[in-house]
PDB file of N, CA and C in Angstrom:
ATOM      1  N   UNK A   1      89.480  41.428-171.236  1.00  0.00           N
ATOM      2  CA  UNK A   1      90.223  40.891-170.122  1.00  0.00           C
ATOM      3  C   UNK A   1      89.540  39.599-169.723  1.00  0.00           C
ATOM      4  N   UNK A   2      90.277  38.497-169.541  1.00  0.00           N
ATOM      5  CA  UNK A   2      89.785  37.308-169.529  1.00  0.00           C
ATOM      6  C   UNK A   2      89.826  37.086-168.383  1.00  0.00           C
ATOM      7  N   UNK A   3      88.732  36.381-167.211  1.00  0.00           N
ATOM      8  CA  UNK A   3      88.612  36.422-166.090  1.00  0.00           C
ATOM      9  C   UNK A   3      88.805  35.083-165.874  1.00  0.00           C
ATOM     10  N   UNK A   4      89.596  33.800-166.406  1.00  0.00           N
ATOM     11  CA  UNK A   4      89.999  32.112-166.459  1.00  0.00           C
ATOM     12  C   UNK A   4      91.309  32.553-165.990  1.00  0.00           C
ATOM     13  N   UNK A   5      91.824  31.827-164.738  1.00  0.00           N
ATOM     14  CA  UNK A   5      93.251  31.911-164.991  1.00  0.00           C
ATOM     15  C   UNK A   5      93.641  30.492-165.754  1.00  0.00           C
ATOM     16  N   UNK A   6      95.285  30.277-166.018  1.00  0.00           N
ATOM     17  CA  UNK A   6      95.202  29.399-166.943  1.00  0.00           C
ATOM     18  C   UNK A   6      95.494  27.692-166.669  1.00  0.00           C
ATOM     19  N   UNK A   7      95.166  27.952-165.261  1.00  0.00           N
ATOM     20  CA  UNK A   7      94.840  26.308-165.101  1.00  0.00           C
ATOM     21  C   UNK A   7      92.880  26.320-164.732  1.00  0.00           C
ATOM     22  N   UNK A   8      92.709  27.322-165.775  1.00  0.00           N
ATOM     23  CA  UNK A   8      91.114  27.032-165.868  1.00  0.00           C
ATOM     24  C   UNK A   8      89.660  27.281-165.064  1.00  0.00           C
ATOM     25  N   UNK A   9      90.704  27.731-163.190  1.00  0.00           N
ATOM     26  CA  UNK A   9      90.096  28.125-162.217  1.00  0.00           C
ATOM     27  C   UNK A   9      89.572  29.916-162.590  1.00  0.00           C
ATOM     28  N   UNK A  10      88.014  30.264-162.497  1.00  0.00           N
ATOM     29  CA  UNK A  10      87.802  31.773-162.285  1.00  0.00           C
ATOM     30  C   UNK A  10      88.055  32.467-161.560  1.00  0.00           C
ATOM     31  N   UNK A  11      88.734  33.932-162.067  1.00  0.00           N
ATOM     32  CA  UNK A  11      89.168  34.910-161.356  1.00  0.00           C
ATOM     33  C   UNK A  11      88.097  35.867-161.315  1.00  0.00           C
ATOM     34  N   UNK A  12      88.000  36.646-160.055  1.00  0.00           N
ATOM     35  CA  UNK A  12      87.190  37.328-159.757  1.00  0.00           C
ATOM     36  C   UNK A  12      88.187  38.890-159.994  1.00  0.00           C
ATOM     37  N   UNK A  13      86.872  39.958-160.684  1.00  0.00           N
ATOM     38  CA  UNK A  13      87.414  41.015-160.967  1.00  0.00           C
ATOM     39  C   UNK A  13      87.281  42.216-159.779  1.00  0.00           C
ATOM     40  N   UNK A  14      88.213  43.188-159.898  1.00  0.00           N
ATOM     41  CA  UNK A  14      88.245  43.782-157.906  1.00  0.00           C
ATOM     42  C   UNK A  14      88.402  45.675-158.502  1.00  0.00           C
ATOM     43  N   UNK A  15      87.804  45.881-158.367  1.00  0.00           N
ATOM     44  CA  UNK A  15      88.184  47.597-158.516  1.00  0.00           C
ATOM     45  C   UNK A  15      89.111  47.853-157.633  1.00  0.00           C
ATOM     46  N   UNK A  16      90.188  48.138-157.888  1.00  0.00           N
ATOM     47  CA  UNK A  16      91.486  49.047-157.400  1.00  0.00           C
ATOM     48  C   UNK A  16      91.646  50.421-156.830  1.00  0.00           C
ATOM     49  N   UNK A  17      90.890  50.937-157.751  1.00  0.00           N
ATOM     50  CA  UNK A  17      91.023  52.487-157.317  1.00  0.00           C
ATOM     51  C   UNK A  17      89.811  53.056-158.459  1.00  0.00           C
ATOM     52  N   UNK A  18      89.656  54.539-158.471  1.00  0.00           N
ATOM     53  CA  UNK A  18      88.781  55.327-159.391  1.00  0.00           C
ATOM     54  C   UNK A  18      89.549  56.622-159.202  1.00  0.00           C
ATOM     55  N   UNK A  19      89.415  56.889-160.370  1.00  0.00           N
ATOM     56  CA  UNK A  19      90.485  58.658-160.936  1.00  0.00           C
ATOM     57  C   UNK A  19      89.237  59.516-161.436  1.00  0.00           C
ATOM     58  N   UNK A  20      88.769  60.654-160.925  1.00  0.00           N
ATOM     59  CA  UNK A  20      87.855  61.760-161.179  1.00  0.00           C
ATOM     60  C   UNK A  20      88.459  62.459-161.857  1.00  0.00           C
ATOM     61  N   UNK A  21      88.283  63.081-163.015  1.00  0.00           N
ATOM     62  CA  UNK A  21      89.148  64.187-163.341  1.00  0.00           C
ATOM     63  C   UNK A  21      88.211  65.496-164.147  1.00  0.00           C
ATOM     64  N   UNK A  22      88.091  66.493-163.875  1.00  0.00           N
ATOM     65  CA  UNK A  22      87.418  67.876-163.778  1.00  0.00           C
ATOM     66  C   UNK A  22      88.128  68.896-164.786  1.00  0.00           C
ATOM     67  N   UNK A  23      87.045  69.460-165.649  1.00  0.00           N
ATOM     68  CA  UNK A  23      87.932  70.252-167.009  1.00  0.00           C
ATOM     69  C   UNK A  23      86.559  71.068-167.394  1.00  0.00           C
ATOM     70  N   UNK A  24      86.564  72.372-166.560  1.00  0.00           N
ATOM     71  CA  UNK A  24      85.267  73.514-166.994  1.00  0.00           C
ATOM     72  C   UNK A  24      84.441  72.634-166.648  1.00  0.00           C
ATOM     73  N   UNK A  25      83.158  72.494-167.449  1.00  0.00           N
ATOM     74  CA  UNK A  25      82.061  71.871-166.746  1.00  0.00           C
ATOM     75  C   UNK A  25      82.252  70.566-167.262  1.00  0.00           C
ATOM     76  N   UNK A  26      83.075  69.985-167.197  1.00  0.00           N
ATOM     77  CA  UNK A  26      83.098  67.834-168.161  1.00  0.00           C
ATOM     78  C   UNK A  26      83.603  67.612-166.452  1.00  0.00           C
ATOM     79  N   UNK A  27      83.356  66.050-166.485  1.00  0.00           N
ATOM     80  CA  UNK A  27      84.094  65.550-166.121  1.00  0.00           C
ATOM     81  C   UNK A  27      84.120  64.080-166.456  1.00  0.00           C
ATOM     82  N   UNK A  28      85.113  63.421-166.081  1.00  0.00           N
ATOM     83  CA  UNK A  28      85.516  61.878-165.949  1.00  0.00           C
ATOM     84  C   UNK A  28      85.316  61.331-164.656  1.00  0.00           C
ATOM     85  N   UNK A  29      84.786  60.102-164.965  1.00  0.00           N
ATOM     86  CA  UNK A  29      85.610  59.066-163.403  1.00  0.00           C
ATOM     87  C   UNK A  29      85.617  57.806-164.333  1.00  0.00           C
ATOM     88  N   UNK A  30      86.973  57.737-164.376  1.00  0.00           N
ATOM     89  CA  UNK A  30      87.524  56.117-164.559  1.00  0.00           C
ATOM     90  C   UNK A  30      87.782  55.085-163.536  1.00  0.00           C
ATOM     91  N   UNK A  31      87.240  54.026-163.557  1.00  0.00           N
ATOM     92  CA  UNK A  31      87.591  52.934-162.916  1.00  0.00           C
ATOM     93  C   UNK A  31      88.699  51.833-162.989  1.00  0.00           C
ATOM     94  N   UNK A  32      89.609  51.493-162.034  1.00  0.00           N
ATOM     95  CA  UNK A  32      91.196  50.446-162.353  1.00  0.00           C
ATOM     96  C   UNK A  32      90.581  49.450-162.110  1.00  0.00           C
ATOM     97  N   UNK A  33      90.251  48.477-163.008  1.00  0.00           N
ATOM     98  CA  UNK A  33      90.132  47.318-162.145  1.00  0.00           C
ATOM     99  C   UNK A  33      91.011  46.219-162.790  1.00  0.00           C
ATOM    100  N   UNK A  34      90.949  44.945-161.652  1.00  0.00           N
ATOM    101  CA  UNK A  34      92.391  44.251-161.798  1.00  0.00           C
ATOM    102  C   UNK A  34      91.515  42.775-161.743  1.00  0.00           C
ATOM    103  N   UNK A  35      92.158  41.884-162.716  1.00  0.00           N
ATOM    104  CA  UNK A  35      91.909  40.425-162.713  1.00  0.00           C
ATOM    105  C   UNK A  35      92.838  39.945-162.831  1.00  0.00           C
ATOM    106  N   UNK A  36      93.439  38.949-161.835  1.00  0.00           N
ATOM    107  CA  UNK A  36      94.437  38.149-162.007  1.00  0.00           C
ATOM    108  C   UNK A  36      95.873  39.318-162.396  1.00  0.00           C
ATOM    109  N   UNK A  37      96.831  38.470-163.220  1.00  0.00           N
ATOM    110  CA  UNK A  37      97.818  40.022-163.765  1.00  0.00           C
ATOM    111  C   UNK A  37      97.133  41.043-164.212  1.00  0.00           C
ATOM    112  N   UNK A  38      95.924  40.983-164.884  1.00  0.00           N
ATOM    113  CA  UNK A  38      95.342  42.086-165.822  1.00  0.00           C
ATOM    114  C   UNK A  38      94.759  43.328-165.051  1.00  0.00           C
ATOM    115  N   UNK A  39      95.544  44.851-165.563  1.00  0.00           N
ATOM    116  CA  UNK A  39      94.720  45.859-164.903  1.00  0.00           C
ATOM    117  C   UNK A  39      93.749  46.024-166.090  1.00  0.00           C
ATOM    118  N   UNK A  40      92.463  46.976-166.040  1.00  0.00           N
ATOM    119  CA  UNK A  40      92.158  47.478-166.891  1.00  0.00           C
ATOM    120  C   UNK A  40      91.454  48.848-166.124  1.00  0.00           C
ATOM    121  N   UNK A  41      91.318  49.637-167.696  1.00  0.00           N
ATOM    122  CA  UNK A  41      90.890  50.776-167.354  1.00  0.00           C
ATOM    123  C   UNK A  41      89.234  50.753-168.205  1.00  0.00           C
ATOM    124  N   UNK A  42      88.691  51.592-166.999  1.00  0.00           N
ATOM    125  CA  UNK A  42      86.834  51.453-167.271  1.00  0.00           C
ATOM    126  C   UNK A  42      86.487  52.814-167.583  1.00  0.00           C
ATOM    127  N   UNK A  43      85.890  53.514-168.476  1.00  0.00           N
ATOM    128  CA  UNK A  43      85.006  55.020-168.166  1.00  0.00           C
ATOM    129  C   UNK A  43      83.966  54.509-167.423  1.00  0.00           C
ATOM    130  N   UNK A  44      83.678  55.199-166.030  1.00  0.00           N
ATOM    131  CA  UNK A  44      82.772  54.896-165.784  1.00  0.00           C
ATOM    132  C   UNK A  44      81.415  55.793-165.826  1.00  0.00           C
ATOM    133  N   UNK A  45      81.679  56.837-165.733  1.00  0.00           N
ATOM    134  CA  UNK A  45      81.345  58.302-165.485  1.00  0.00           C
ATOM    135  C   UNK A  45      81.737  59.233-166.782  1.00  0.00           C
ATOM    136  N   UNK A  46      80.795  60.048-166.984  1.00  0.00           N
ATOM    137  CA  UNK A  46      81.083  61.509-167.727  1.00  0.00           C
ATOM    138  C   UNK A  46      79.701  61.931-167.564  1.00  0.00           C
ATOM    139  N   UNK A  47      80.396  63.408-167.589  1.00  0.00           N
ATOM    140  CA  UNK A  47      79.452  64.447-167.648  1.00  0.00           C
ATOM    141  C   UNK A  47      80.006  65.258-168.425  1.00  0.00           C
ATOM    142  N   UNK A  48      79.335  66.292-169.307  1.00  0.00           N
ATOM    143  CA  UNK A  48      78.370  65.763-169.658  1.00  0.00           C
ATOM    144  C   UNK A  48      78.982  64.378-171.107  1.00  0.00           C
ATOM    145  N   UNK A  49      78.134  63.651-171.708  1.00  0.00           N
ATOM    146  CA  UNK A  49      78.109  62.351-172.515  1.00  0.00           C
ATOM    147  C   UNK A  49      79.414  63.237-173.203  1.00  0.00           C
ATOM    148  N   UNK A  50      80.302  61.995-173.347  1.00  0.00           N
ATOM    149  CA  UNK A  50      81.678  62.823-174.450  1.00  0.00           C
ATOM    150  C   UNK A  50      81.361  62.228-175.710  1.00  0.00           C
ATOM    151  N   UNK A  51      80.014  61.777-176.556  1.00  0.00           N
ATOM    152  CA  UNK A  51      79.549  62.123-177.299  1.00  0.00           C
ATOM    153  C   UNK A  51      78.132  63.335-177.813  1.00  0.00           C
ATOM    154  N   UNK A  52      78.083  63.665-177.059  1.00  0.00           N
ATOM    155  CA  UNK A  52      77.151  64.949-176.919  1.00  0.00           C
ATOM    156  C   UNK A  52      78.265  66.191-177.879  1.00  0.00           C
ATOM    157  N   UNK A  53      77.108  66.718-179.168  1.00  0.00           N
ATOM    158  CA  UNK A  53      77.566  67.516-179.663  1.00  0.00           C
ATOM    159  C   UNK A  53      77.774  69.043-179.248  1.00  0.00           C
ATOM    160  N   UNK A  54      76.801  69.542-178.608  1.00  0.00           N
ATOM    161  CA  UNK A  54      75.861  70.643-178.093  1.00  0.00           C
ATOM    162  C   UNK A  54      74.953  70.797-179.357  1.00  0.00           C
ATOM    163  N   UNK A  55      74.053  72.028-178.849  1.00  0.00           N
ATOM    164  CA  UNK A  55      73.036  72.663-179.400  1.00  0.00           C
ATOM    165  C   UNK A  55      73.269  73.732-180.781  1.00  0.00           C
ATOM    166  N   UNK A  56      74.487  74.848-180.293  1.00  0.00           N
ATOM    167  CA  UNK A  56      74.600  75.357-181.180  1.00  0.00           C
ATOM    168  C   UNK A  56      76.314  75.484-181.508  1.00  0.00           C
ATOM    169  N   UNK A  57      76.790  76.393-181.989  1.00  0.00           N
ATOM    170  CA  UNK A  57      78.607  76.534-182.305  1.00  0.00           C
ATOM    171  C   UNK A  57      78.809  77.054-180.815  1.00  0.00           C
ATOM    172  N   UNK A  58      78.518  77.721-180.047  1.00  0.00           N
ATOM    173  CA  UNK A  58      79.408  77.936-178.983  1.00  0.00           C
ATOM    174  C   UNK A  58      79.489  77.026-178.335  1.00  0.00           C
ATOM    175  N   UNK A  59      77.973  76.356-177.977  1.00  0.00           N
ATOM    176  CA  UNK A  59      77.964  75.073-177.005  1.00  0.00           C
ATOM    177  C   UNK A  59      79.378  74.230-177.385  1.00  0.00           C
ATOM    178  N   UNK A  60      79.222  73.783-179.047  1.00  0.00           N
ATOM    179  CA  UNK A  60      80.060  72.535-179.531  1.00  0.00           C
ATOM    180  C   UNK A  60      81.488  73.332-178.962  1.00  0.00           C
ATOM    181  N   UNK A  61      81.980  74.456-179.242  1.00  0.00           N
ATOM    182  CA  UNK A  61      83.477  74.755-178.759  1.00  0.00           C
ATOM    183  C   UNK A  61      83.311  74.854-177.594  1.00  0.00           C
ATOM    184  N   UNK A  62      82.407  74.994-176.346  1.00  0.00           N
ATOM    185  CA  UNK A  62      83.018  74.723-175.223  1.00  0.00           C
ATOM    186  C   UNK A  62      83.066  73.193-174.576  1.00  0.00           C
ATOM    187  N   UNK A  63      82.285  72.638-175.538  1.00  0.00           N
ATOM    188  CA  UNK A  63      82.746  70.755-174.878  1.00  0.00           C
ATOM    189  C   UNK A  63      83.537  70.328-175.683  1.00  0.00           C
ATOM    190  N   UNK A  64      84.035  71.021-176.794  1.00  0.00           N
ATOM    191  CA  UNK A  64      85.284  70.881-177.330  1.00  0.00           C
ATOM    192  C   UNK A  64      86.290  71.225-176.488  1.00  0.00           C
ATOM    193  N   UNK A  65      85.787  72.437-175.717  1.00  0.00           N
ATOM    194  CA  UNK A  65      87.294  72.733-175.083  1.00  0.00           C
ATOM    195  C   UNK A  65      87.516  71.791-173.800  1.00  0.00           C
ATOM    196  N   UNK A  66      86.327  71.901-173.365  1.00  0.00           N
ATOM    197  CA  UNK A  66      86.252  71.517-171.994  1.00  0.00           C
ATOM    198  C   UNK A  66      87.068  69.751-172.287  1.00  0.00           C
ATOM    199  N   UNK A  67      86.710  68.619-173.360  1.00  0.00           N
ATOM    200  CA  UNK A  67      86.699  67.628-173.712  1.00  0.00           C
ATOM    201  C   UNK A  67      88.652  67.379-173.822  1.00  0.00           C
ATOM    202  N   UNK A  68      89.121  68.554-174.484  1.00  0.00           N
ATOM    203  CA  UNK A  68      90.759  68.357-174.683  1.00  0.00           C
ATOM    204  C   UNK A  68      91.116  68.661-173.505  1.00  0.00           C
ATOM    205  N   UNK A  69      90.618  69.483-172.834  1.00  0.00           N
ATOM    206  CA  UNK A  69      91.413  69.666-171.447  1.00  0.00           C
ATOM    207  C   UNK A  69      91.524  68.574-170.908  1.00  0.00           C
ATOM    208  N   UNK A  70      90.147  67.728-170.397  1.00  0.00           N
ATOM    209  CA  UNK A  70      90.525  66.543-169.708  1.00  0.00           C
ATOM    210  C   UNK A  70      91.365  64.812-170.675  1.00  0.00           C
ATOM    211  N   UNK A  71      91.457  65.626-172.105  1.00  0.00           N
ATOM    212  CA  UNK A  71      92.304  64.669-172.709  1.00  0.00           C
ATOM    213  C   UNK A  71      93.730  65.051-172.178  1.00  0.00           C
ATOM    214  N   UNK A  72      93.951  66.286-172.579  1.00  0.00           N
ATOM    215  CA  UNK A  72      95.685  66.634-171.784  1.00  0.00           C
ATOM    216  C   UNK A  72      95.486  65.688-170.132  1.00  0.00           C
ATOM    217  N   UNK A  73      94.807  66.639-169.179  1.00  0.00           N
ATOM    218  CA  UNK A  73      95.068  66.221-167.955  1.00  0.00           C
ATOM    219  C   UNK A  73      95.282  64.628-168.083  1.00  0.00           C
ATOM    220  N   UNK A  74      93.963  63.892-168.456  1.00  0.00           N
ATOM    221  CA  UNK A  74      94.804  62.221-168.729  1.00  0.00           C
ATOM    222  C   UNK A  74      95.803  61.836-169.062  1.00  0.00           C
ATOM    223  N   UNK A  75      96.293  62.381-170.637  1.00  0.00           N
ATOM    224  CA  UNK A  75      97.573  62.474-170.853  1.00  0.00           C
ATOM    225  C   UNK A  75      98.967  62.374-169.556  1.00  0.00           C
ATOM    226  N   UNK A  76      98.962  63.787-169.095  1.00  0.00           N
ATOM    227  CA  UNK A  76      99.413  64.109-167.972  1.00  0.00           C
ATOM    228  C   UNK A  76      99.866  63.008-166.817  1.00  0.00           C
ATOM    229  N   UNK A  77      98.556  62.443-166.201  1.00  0.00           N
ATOM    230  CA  UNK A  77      98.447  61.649-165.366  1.00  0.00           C
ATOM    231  C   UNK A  77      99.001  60.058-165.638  1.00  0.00           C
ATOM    232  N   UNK A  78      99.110  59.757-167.222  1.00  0.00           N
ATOM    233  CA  UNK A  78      99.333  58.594-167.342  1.00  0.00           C
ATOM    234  C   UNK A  78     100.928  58.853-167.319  1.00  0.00           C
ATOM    235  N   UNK A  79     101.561  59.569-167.910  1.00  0.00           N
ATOM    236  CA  UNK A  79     102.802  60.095-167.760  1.00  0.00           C
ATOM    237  C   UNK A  79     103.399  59.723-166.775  1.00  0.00           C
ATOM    238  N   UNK A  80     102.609  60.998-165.629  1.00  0.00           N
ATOM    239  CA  UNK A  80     103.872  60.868-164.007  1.00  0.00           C
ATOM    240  C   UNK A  80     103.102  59.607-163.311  1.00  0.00           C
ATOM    241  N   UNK A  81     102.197  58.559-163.654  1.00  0.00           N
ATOM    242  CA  UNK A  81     102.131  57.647-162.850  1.00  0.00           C
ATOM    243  C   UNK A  81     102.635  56.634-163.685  1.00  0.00           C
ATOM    244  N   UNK A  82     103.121  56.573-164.734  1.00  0.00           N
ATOM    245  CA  UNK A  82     103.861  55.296-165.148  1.00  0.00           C
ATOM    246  C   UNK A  82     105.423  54.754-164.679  1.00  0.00           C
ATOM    247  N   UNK A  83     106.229  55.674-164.176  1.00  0.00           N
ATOM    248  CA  UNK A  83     107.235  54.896-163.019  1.00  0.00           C
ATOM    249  C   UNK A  83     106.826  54.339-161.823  1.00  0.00           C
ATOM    250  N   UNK A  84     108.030  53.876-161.230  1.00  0.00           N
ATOM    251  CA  UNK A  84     107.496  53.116-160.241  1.00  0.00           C
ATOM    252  C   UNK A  84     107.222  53.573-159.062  1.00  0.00           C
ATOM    253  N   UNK A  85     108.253  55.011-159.083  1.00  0.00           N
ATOM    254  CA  UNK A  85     108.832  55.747-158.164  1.00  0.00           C
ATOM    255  C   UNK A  85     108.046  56.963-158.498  1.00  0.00           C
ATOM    256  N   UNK A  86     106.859  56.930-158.856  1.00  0.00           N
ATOM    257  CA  UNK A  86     106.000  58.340-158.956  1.00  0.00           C
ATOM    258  C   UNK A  86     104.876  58.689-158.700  1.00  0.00           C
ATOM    259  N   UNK A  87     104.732  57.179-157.737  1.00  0.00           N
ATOM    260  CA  UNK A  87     103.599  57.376-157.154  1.00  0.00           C
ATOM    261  C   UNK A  87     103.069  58.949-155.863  1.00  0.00           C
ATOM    262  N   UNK A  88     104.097  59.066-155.091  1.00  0.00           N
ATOM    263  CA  UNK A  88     103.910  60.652-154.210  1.00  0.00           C
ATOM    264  C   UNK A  88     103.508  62.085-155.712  1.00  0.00           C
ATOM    265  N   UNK A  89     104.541  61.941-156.460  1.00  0.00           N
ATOM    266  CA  UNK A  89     104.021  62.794-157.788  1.00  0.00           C
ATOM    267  C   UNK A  89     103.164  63.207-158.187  1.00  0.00           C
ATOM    268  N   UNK A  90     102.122  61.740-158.630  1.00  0.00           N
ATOM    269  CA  UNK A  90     100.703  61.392-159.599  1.00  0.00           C
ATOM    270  C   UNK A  90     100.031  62.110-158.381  1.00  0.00           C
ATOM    271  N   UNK A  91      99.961  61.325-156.946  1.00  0.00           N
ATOM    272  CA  UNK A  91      99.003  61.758-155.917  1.00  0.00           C
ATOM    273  C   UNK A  91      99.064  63.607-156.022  1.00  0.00           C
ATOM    274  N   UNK A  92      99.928  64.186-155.885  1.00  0.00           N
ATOM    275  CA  UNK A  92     100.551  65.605-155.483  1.00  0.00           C
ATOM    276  C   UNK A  92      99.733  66.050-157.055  1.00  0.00           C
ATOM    277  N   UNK A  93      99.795  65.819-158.123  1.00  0.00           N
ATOM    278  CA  UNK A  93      99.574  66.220-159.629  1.00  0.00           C
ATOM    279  C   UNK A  93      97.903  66.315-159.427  1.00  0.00           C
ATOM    280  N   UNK A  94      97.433  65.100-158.932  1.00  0.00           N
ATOM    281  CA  UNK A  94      96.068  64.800-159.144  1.00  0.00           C
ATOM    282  C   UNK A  94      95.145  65.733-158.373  1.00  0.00           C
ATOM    283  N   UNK A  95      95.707  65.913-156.828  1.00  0.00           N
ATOM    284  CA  UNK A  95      95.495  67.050-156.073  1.00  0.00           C
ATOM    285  C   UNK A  95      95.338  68.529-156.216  1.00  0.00           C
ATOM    286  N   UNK A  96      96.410  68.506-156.643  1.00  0.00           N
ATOM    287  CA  UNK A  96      96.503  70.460-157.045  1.00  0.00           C
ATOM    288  C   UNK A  96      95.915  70.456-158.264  1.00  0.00           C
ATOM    289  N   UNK A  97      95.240  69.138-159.261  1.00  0.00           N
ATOM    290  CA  UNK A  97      94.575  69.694-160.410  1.00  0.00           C
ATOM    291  C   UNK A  97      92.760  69.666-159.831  1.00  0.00           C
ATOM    292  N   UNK A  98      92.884  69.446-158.572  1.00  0.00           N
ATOM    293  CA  UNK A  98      91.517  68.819-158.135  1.00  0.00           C
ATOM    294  C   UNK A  98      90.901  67.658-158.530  1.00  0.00           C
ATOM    295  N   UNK A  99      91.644  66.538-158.998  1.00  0.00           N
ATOM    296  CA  UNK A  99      91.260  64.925-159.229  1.00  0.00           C
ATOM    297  C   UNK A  99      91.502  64.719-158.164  1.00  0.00           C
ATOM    298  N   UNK A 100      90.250  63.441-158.069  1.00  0.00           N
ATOM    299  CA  UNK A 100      89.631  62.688-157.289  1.00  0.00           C
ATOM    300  C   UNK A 100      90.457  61.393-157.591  1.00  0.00           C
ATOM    301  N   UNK A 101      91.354  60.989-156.550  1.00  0.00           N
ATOM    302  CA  UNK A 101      91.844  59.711-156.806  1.00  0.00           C
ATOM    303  C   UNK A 101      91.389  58.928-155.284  1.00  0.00           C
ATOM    304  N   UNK A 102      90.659  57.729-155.620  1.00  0.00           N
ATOM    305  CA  UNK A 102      90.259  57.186-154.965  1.00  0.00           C
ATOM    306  C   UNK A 102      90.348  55.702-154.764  1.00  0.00           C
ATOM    307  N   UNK A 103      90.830  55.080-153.432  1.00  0.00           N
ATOM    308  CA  UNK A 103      91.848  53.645-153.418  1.00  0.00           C
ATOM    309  C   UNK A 103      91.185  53.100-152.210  1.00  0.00           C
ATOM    310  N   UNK A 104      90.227  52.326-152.285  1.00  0.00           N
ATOM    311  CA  UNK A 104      89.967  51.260-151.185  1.00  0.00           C
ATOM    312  C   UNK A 104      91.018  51.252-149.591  1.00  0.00           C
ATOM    313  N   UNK A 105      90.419  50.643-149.351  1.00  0.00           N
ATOM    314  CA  UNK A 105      91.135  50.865-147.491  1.00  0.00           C
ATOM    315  C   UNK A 105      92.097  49.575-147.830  1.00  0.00           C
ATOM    316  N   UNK A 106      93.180  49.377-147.387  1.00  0.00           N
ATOM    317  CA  UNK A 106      94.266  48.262-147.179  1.00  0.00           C
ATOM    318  C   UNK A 106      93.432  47.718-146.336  1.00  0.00           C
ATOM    319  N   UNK A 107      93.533  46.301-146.077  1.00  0.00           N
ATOM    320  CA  UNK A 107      92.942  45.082-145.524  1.00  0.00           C
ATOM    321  C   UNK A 107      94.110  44.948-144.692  1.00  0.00           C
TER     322      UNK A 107
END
């Protein structure tokens, strides 16, 4: 994401919001942040490392499991927040799954 707008002046980059999302013992927190038109999306957070194998075969299948769950739930979330009109939805979805959606105070 290029932080020049294109008469050459720098844009400053602004975190938007942060999405927590919780699956057995993993979790996520992604960061939105926005430059100019550009959103982007950040990992900022995991627990535990979503390259961490475990120790032995059970360990590896439960951060296997734990790891697809919070791939569905993302899944999920990118879904009902991609209209325009789904924003009450995503909030209501993110809630009852226990994600952490988190949005700066309006100015």
């Amino acid at each position: 994401m290029s932080n020049e707008a294109s008469s050459g002046q720098k844009l400053s980059t602004t975190t938007v919001s942060s999405v927590a999302v919780h699956a057995g013992n993993a979790s996520i927190v992604i960061a939105v942040l926005k430059c100019g038109k550009w959103v982007k999306l950040q990992l900022a957070e995991s627990t535990p490392n979503l390259l961490e194998i475990g120790s032995n075969q059970d360990e590896t299948k439960k951060l296997l499991q734990d790891h697809e769950l919070l791939l569905t739930k993302l899944k999920i979330i990118r879904v009902l927040c991609s209209g325009e009109k789904t924003n009450k939805v995503c909030v209501d979805f993110l809630q009852s799954q226990k994600c952490e959606w988190n949005q700066p105070p309006k100015a």
